[in-house]
N, C-alpha and C. Protein backbone atom coordinates (compact mmCIF):
# COMPACT_ATOMS: atom_id res chain seq x y z
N UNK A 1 141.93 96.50 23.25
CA UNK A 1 143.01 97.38 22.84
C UNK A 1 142.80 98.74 23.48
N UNK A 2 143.90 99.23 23.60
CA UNK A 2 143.60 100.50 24.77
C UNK A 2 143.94 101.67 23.61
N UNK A 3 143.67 102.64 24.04
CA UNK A 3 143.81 104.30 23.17
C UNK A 3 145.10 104.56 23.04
N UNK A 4 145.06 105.12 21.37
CA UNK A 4 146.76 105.50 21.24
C UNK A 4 146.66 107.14 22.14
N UNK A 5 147.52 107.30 22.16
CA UNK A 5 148.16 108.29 23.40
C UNK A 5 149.79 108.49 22.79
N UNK A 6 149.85 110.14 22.55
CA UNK A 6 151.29 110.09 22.97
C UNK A 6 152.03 110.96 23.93
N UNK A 7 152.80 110.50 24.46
CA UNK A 7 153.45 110.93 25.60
C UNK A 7 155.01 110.95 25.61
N UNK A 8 155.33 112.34 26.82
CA UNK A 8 157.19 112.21 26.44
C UNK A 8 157.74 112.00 27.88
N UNK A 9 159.04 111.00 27.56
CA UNK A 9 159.27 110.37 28.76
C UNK A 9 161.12 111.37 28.80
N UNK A 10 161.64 111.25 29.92
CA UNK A 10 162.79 111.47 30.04
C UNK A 10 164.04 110.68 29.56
N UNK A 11 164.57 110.46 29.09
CA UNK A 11 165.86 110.16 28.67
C UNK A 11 166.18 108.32 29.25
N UNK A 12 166.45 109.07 30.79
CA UNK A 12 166.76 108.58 31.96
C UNK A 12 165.72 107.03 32.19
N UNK A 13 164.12 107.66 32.05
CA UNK A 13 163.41 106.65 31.88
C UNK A 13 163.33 105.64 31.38
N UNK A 14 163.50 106.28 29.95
CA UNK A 14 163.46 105.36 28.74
C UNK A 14 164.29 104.30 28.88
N UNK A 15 165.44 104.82 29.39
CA UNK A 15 167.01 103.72 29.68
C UNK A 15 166.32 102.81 30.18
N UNK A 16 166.09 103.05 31.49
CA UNK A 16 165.60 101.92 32.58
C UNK A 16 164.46 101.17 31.76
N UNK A 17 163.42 101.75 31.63
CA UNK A 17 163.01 101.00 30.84
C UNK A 17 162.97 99.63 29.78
N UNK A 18 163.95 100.41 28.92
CA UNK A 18 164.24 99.29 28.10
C UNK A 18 165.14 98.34 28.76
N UNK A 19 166.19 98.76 29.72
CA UNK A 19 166.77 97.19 30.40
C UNK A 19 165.71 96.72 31.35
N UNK A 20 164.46 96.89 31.42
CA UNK A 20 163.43 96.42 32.55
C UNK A 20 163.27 95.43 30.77
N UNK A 21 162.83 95.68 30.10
CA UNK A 21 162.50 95.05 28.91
C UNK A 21 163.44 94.06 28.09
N UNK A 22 164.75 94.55 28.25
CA UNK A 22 165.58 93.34 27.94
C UNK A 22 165.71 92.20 28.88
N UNK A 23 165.49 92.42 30.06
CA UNK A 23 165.61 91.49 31.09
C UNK A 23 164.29 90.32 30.54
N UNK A 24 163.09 91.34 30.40
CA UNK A 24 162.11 90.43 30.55
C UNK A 24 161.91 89.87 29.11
N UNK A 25 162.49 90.31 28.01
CA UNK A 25 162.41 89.40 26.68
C UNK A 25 163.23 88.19 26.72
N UNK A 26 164.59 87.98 27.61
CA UNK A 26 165.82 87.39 28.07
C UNK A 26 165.17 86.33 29.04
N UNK A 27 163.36 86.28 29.79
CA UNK A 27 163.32 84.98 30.31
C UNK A 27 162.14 85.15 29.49
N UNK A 28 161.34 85.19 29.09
CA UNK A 28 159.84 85.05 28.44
C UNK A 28 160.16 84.67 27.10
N UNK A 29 159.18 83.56 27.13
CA UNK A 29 159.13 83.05 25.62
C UNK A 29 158.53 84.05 24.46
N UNK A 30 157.92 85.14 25.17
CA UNK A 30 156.85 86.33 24.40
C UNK A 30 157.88 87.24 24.03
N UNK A 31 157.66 87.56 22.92
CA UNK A 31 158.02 89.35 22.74
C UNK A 31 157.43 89.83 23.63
N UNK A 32 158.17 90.96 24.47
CA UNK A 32 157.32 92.20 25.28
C UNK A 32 157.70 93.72 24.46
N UNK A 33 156.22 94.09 24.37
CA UNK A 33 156.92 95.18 23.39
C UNK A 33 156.54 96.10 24.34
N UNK A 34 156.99 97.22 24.30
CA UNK A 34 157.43 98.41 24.74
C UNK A 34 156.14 99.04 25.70
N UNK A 35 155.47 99.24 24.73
CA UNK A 35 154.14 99.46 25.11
C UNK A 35 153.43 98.83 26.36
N UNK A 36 153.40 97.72 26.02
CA UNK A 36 153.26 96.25 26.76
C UNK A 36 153.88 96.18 28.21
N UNK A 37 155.09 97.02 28.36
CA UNK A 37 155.81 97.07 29.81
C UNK A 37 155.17 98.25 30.16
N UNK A 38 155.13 99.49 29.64
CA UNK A 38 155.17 100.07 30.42
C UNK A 38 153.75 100.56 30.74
N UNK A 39 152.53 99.70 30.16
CA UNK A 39 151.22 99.58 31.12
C UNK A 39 151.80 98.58 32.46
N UNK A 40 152.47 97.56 32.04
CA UNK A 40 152.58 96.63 33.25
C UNK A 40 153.37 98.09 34.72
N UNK A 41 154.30 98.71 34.16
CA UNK A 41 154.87 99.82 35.19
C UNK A 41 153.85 100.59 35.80
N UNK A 42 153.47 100.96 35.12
CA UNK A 42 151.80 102.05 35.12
C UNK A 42 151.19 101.58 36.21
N UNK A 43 150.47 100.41 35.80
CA UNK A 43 149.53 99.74 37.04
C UNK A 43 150.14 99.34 37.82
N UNK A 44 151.10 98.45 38.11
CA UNK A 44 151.73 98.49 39.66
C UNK A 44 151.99 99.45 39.90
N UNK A 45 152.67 100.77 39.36
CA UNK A 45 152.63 102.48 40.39
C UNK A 45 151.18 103.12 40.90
N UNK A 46 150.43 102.33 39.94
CA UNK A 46 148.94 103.32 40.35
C UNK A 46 148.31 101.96 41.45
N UNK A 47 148.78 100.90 41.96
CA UNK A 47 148.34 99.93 42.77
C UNK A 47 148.88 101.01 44.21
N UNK A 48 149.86 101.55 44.59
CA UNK A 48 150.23 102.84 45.60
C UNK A 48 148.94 103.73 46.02
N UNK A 49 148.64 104.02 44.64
CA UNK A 49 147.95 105.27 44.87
C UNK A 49 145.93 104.79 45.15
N UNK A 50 145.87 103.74 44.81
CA UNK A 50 144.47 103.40 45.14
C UNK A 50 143.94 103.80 46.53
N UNK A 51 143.24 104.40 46.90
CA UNK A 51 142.28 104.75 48.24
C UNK A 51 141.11 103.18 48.69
């Protein structure tokens, strides 16, 4: 389990977000909760930035 953290996202984000999340509750047999996506976003953006 990873550290609670809170953080503020833009508006704009959040949107996208959650249709990145309805899409993916709409083929997965899993709940994806919120949280849950947006480590999956996280680490593929920080897969860019690796040296």
């Amino acid at each position: 389990m990873g550290e609670r953290i809170t953080i503020i996202l833009g508006s704009a984000n959040v949107e996208k977000l959650r249709n990145i999340q309805a899409k993916m509750i709409k083929t997965s047999p899993k709940y994806i909760s919120f949280s849950h996506l947006l480590n999956l976003v996280v680490v593929e953006g920080l897969k860019k930035y690796r040296a």
